[in-house]
Protein backbone atom coordinates (compact mmCIF):
# COMPACT_ATOMS: atom_id res chain seq x y z
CA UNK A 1 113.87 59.68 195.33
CA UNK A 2 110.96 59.74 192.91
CA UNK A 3 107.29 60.48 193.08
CA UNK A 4 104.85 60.78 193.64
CA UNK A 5 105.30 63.71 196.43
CA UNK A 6 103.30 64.97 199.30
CA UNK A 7 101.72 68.55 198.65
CA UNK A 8 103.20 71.62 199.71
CA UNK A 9 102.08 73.16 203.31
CA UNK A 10 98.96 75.04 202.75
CA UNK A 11 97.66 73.10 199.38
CA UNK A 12 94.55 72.22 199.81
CA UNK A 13 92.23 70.33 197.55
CA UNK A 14 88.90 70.92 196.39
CA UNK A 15 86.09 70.46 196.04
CA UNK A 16 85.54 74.02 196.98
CA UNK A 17 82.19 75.54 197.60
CA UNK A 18 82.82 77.99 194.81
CA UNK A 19 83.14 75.67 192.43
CA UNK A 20 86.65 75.92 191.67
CA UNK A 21 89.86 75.84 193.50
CA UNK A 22 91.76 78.58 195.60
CA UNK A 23 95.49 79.31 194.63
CA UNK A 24 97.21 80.70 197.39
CA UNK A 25 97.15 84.35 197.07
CA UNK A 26 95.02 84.90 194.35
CA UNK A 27 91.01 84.64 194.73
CA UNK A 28 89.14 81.45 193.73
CA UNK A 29 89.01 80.33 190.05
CA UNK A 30 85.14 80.05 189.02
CA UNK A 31 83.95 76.44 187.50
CA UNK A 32 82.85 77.23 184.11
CA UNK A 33 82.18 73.64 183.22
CA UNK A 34 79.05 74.34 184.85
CA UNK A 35 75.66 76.20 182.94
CA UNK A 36 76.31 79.54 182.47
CA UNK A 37 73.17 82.02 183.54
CA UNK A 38 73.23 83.70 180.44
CA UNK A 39 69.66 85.69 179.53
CA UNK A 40 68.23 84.81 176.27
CA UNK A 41 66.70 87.40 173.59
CA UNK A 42 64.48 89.13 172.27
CA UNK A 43 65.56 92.14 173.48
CA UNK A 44 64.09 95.52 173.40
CA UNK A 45 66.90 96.82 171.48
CA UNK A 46 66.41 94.31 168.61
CA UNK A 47 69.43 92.38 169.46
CA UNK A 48 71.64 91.66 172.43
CA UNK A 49 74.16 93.27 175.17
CA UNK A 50 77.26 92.58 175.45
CA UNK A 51 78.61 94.04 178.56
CA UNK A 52 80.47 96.74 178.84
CA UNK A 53 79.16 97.59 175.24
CA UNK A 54 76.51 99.58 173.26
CA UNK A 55 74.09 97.29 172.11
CA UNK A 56 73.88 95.12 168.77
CA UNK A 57 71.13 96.25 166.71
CA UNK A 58 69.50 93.26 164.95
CA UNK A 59 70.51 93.06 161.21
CA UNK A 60 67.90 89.95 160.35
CA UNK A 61 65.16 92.56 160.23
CA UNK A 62 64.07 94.34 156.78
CA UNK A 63 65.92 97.05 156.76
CA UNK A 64 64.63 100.57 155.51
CA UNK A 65 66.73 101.50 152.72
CA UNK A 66 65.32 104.31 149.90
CA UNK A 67 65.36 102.70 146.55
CA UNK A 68 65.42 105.46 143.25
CA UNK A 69 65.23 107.36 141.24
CA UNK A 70 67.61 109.82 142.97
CA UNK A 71 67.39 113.19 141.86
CA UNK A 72 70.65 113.65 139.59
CA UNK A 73 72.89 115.83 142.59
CA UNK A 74 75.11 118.62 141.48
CA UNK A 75 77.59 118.29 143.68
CA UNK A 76 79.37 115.55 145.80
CA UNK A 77 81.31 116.70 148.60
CA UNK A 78 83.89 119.24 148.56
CA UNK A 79 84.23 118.56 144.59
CA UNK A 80 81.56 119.96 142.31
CA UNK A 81 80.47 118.17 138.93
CA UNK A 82 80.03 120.71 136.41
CA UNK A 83 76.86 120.38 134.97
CA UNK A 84 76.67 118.77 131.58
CA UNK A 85 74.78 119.26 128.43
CA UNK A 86 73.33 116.62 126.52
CA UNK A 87 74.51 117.91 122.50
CA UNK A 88 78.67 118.70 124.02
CA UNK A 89 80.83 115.57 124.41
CA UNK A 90 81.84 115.07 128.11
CA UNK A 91 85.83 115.02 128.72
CA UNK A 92 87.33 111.29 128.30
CA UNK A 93 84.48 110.43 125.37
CA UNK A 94 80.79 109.75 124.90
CA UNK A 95 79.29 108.56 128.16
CA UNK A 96 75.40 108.31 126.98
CA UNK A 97 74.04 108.88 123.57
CA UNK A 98 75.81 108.61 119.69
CA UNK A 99 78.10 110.84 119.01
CA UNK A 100 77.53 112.75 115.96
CA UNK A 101 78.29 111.04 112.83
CA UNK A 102 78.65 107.85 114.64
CA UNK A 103 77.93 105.09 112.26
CA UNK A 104 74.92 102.98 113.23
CA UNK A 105 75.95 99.39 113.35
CA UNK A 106 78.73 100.73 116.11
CA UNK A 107 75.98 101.89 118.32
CA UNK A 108 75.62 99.28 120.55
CA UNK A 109 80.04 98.35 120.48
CA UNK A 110 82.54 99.41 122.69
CA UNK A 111 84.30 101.09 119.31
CA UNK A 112 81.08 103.24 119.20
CA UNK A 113 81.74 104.80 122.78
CA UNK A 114 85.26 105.39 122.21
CA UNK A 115 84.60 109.08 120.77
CA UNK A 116 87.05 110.13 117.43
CA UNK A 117 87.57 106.22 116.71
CA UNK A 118 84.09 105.74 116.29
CA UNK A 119 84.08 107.94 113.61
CA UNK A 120 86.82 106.62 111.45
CA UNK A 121 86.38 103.92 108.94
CA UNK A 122 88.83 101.95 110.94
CA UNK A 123 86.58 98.94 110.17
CA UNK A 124 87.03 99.63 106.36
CA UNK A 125 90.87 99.71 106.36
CA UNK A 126 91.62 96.52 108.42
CA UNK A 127 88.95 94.71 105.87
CA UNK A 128 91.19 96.23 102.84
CA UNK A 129 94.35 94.24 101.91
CA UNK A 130 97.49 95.98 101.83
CA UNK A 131 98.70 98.49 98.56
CA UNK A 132 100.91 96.91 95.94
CA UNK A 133 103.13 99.13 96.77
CA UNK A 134 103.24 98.04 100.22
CA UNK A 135 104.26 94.74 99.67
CA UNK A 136 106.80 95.51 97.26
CA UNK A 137 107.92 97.44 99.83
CA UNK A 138 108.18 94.78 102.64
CA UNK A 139 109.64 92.44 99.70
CA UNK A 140 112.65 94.81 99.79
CA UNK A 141 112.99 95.05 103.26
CA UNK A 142 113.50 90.93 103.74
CA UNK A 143 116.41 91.58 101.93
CA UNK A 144 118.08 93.22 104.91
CA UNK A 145 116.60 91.66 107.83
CA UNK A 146 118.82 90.00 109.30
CA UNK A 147 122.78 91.76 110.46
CA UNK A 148 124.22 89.00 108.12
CA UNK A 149 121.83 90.20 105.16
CA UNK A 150 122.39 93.48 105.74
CA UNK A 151 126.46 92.91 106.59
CA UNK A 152 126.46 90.87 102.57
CA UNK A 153 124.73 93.81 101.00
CA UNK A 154 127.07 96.33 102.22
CA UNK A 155 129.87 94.35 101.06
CA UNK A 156 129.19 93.09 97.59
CA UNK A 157 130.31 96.47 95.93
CA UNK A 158 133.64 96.10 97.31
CA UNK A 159 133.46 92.60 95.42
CA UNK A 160 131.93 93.80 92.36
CA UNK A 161 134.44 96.62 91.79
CA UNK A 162 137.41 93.90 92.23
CA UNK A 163 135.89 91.67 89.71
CA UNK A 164 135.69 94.37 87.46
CA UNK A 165 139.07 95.58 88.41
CA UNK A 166 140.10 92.19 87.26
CA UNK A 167 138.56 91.65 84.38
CA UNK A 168 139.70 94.75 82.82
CA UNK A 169 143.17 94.28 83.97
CA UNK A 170 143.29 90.91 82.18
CA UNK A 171 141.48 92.66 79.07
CA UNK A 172 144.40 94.98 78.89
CA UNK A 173 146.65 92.09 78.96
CA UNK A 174 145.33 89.90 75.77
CA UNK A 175 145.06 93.45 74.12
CA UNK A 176 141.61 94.85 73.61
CA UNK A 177 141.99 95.31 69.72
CA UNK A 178 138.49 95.27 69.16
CA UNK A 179 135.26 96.50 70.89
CA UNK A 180 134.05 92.72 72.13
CA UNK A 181 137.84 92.22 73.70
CA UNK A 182 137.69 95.78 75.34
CA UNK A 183 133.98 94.07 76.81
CA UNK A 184 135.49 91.49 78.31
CA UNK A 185 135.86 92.95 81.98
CA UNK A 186 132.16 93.55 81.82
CA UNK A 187 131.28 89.82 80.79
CA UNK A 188 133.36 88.56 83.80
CA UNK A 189 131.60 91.19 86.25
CA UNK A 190 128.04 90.41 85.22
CA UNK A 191 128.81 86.61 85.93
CA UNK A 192 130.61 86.89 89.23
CA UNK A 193 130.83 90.28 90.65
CA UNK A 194 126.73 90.20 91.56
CA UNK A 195 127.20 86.32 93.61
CA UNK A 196 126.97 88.42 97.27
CA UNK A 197 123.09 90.07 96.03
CA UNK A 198 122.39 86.72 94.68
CA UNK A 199 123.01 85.03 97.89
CA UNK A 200 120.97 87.35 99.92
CA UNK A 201 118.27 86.84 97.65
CA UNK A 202 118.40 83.02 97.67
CA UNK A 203 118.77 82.91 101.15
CA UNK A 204 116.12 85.14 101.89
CA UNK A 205 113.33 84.10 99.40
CA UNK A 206 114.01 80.39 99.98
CA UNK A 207 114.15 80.72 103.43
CA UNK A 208 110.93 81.89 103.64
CA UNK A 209 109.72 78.49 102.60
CA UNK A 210 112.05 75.98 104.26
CA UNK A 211 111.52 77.69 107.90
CA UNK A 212 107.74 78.97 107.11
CA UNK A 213 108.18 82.30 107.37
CA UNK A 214 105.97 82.89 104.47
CA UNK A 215 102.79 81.88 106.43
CA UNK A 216 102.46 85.03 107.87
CA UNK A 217 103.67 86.77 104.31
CA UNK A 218 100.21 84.58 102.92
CA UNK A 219 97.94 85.37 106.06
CA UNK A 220 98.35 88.85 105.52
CA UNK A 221 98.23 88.57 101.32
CA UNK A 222 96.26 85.11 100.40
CA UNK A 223 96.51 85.53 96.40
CA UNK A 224 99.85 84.04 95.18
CA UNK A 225 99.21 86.05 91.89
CA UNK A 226 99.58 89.56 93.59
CA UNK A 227 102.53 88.27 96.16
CA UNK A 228 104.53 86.99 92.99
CA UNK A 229 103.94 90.23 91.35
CA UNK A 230 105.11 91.92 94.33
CA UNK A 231 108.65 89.88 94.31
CA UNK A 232 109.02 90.19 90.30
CA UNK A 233 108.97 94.19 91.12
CA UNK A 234 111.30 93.95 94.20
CA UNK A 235 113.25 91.83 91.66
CA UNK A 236 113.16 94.93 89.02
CA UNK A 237 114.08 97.25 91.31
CA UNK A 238 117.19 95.32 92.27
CA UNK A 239 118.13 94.55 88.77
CA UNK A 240 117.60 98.32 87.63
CA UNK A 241 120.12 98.84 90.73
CA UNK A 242 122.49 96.07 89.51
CA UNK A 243 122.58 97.48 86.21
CA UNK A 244 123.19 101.26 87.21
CA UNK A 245 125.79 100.39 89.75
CA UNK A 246 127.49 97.56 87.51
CA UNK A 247 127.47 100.61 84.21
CA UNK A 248 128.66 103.44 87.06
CA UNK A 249 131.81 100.92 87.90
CA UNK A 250 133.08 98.94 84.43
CA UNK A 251 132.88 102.12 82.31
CA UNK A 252 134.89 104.63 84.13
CA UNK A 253 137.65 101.78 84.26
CA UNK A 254 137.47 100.44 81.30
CA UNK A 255 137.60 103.83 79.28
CA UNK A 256 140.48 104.82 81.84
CA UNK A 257 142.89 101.77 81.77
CA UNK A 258 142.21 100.94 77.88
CA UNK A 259 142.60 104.39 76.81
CA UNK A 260 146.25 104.58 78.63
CA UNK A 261 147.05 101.64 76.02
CA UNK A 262 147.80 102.00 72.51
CA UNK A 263 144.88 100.21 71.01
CA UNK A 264 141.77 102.22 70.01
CA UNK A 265 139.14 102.83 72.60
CA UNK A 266 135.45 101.76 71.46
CA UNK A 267 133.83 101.88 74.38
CA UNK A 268 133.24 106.02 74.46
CA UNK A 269 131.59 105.93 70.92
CA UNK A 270 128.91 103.42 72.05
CA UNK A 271 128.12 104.51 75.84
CA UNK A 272 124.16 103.46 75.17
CA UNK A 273 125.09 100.22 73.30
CA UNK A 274 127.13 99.59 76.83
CA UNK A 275 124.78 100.22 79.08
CA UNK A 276 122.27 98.20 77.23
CA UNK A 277 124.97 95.03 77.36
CA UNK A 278 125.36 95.74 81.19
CA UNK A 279 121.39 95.77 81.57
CA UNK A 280 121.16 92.36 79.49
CA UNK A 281 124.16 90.75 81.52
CA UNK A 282 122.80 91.97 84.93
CA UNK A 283 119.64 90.40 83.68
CA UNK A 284 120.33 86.81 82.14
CA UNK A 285 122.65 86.66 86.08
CA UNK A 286 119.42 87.52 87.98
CA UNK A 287 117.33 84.79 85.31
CA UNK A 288 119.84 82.29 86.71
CA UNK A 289 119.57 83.40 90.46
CA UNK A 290 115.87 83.16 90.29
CA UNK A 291 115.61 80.12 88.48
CA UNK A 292 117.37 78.12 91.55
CA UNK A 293 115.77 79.71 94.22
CA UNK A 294 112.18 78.99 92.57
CA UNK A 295 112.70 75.64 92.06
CA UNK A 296 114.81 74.55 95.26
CA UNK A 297 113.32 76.38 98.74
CA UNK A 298 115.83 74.95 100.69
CA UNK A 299 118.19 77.92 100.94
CA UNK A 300 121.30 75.92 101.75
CA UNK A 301 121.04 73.59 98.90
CA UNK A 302 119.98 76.04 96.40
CA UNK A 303 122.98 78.19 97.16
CA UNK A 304 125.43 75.89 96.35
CA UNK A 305 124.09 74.42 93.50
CA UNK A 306 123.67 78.20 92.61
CA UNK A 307 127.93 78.81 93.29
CA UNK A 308 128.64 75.38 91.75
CA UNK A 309 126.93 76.68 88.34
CA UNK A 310 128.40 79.81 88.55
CA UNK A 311 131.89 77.79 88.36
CA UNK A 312 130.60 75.77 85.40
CA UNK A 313 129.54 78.66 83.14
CA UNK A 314 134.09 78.41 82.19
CA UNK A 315 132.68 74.94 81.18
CA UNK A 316 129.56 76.29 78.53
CA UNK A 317 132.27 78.76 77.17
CA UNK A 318 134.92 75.97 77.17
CA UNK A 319 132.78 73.17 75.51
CA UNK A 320 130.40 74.02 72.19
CA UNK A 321 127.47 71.41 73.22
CA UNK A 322 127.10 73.05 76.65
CA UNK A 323 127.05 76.24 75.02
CA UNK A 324 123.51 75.54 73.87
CA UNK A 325 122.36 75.46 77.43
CA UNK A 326 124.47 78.63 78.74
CA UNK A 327 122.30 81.22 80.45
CA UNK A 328 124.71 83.91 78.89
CA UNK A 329 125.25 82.29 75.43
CA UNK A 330 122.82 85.64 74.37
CA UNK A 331 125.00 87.84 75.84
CA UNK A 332 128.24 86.76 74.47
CA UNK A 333 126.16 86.98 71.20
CA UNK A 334 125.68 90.34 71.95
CA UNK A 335 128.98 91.42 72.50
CA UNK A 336 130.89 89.87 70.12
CA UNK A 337 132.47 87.25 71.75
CA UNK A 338 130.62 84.31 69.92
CA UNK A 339 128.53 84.54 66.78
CA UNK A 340 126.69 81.38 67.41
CA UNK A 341 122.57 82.47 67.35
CA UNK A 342 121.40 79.01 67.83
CA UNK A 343 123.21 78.40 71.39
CA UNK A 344 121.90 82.14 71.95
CA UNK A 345 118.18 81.54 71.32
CA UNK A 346 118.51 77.83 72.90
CA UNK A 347 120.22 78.79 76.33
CA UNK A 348 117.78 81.79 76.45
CA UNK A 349 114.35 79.71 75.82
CA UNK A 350 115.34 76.30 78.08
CA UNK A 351 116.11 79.10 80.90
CA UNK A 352 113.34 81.17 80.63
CA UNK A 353 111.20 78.04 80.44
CA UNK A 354 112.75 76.88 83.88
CA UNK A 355 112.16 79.79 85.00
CA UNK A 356 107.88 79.49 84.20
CA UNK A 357 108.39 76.06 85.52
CA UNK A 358 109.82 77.08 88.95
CA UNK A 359 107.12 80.39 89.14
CA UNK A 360 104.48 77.51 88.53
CA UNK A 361 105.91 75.22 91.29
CA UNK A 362 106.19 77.78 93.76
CA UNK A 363 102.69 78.57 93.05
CA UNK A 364 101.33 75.44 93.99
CA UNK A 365 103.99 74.77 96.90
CA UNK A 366 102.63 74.12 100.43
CA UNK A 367 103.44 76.79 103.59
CA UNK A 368 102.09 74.34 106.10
């Protein structure tokens, strides 16, 4: 069966004489679709009633608020303010007036509110460049910043005491008769046991350029002039280093393991002569270093053209036209080994002179 169905017994529809419609047991429902009797405004209480409730005051009338000055109070509720006086600086800073010894044209700043910073010459020292010795300092900290930098300086005494171990072990075998053959441990350490320095060095200074470190190096120090003076004295210090450490290592051991043999030991009746020879090796190595990290700033390349040259110095000593362009052609001069000035003062000039040419390339060389 479907609908529609007759209404339930007792359902009856409107229209009612209330308005509405009676549900059985409940009183009848008001029509409010019809005007409500509700009394308009103004009312004597300046707004309306709602009943039930206090009355509404009426808000859209000026209102009477006090406007200052206010007499300063000295105390707000349970809290008092201790009173203050105007020539003592309140707690937390300066709050009204210059401090004294403020400097004028911080007056009007935030800086010149902010109590003891207002009166240092902060504003001087941030205008001022770094000290010299600053940057030489942060020169010689880019040589260990990095674990693998820092990993390659730790290790390269180990490696410069083993190429000095074996270079005075295969003195002692050819026989060091005479002072330059007793040297010849400290010509082979000078030209390989200092490769794990160089290759920080390379890697650090040419890195600087090939991943643009160095912008932030020349934000912070604009004039080339000063920042290449400030790697040339990094560069000192490690070569005064080199030199120290490379004298501390070959002379014990040479003087030890050559005077166990039954030639005649040189070396302990010229300790300044040897130390001078270690200080010119050490040197004419770092020349070389320097030389290929000025003129190639891409760290990977420069540090194998760097090891492949080391391999080819056997080559300068091997061949006498290549010894005209050996970096250490002065030093086996030096010592003994050679007696050939020319190749000395050749190798030494074209060096030097690529070394001016990189300095002067690197000057000119774009950070962008």
């Amino acid at each position: 069966m479907t609908g529609p169905y007759p209404p339930p017994p007792g359902h009856n529809t409107g229209p009612y004489p209330t308005g509405g419609y009676v549900v059985p047991g409940q009183g009848p429902v008001p029509d409010i679709s019809a005007p409500q009797n509700v009394p308009s405004g103004p009312y004597p209480t300046g707004g309306y009633v709602v009943p039930g409730q206090a009355p509404v005051p009426d808000i859209s009338a000026p209102q009477n608020v006090p406007t200052g000055p206010y007499p300063a109070p000295t105390g707000t509720g349970p809290y008092p303010v201790p009173l203050q006086d105007p020539a003592a600086a309140p707690p937390g800073g300066w709050s009204y007036g210059p401090p004294p010894g403020v400097r004028p044209d911080l007056l009007n700043t935030p800086i010149g509110q902010a109590g003891a910073l207002a009166n240092s010459d902060w504003q001087a020292k941030a205008s001022r460049g770094a000290s010299f010795p600053v940057l030489v300092l942060a020169e010689l900290r880019k040589l260990v910043g990095t674990f693998s930098d820092r990993l390659i300086i730790a290790l390269s005494p180990l490696l410069l005491v083993g190429v000095t171990l074996l270079g005075v072990q295969l003195s002692v075998t050819l026989g060091p008769s005479s002072a330059a053959s007793q040297l010849l441990g400290l010509l082979i350490a000078v030209e390989a046991g200092h490769l794990m320095v160089h290759t920080t060095i390379i890697k650090t200074m040419c890195g600087e350029w090939h991943y643009r470190s160095i912008q932030l190096t020349l934000l912070l120090q604009p004039r080339r002039l000063r920042f290449a003076a400030a790697q040339v004295s990094m560069l000192g210090l490690v070569w005064i280093a080199l030199t120290v450490l490379q004298f501390l290592v070959f002379y014990p051991i040479a003087t030890s393991w050559i005077g166990h043999t039954d030639f005649q030991l040189y070396l302990d009746q010229r300790m300044g002569w040897v130390f001078g020879l270690t200080a010119l090796g050490t040197l004419l190595s770092l020349l070389f270093c320097l030389v290929v990290t000025y003129l190639m700033p891409n760290p990977t390349a420069a540090v194998t053209v760097y090891f492949l040259g080391k391999f080819g110095v056997g080559l300068f000593l091997a061949n006498p036209i290549l010894n005209y362009i050996n970096p250490y052609a002065a030093l086996n001069l030096a010592t003994g080994s050679s007696d050939d000035v020319l190749a000395a003062c050749t190798g030494t000039a074209l060096w030097i002179a690529l070394l001016w040419l990189g300095i002067g390339v690197n000057q000119r060389r774009d950070a962008r």
